[in-house]
Protein backbone atom coordinates (compact mmCIF):
# COMPACT_ATOMS: atom_id res chain seq x y z
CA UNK A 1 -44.87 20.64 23.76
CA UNK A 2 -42.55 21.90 21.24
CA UNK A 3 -40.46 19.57 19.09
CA UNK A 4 -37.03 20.45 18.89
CA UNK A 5 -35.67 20.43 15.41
CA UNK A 6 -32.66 18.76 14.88
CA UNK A 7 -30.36 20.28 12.67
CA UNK A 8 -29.57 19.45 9.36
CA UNK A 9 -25.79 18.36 9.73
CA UNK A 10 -25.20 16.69 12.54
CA UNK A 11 -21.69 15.44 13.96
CA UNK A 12 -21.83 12.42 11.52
CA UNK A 13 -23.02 14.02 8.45
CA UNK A 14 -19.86 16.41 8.74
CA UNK A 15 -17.40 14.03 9.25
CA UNK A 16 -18.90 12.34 6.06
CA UNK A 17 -18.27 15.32 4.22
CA UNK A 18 -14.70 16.21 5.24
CA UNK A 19 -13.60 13.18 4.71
CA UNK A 20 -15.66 13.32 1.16
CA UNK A 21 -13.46 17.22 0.80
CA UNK A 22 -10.08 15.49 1.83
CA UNK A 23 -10.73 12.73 -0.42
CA UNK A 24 -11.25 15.16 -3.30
CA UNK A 25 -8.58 17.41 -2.81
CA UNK A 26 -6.09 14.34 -2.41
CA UNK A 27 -7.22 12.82 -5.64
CA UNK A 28 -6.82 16.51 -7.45
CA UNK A 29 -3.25 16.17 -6.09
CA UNK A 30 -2.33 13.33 -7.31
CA UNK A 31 -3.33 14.02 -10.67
CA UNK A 32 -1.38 17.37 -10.94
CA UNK A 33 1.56 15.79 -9.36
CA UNK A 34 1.23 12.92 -11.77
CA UNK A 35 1.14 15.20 -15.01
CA UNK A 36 3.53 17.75 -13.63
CA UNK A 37 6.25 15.18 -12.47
CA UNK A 38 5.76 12.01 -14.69
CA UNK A 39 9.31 12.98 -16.63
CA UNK A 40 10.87 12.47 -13.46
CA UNK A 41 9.53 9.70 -12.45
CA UNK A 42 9.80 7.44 -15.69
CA UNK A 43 13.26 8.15 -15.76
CA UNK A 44 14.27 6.99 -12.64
CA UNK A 45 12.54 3.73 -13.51
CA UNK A 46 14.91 1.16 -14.77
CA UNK A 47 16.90 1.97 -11.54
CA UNK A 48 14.10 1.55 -9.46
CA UNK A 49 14.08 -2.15 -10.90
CA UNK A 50 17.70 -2.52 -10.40
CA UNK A 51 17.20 -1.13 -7.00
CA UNK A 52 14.79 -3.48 -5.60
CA UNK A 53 16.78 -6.79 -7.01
CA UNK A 54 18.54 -6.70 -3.93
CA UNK A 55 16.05 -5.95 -1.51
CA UNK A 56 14.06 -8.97 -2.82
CA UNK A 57 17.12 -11.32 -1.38
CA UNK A 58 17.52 -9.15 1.56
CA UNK A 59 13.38 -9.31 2.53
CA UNK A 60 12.99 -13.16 0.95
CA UNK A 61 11.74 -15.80 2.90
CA UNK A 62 14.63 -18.36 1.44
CA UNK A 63 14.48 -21.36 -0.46
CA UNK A 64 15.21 -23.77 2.37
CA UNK A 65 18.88 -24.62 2.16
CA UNK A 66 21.27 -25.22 -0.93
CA UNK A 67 21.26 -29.15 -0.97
CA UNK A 68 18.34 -29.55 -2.99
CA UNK A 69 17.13 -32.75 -0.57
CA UNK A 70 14.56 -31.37 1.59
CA UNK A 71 14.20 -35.09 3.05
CA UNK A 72 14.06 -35.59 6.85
CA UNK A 73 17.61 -37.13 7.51
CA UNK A 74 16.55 -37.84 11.43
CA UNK A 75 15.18 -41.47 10.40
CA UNK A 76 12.14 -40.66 12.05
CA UNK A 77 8.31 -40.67 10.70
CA UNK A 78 8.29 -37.75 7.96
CA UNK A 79 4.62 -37.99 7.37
C-alpha cells in the first residue's frame, strides 16, 4: 500500500501565511503613510484636543447630580 503524501501547505499553513503577507504589507503602509503625511497630521493636533472637549461631556457617564449630597433622602436603610 502506497502512502499518500500530504502536501507541504495545507489549508492552514496558507491561511497562516496570508494573514503573515497582509500583516506585512499593512505595517509597510502605515509607515509610509506615517512619514509621508505626519505634517498634516501634527498640525491638525491642537484642534483635535479642542475637538474632543466636547465629546467627553457629550459621551460622560455624569457626576451624579449638582447638589453635592449624594445621601439617600428616602429615610430608609442606606447601607
Amino acid at each position: 500500500m502506497a502512502r499518500e503524501e500530504q502536501p507541504f501547505f495545507n489549508g492552514r499553513t496558507w491561511r497562516f501565511r496570508n494573514r503573515l503577507v497582509l500583516i506585512g504589507f499593512l505595517a509597510v503602509a502605515a509607515y509610509f503613510l506615517w512619514t509621508e503625511h505626519r505634517a498634516h497630521v501634527v498640525q491638525f493636533l491642537p484642534y483635535g484636543l479642542l475637538l474632543l472637549c466636547p465629546l467627553l461631556h457629550l459621551f460622560h457617564g455624569g457626576h451624579g447630580g449638582h447638589g453635592g449630597d449624594h445621601r439617600d433622602h428616602g429615610g430608609g436603610d442606606s447601607r
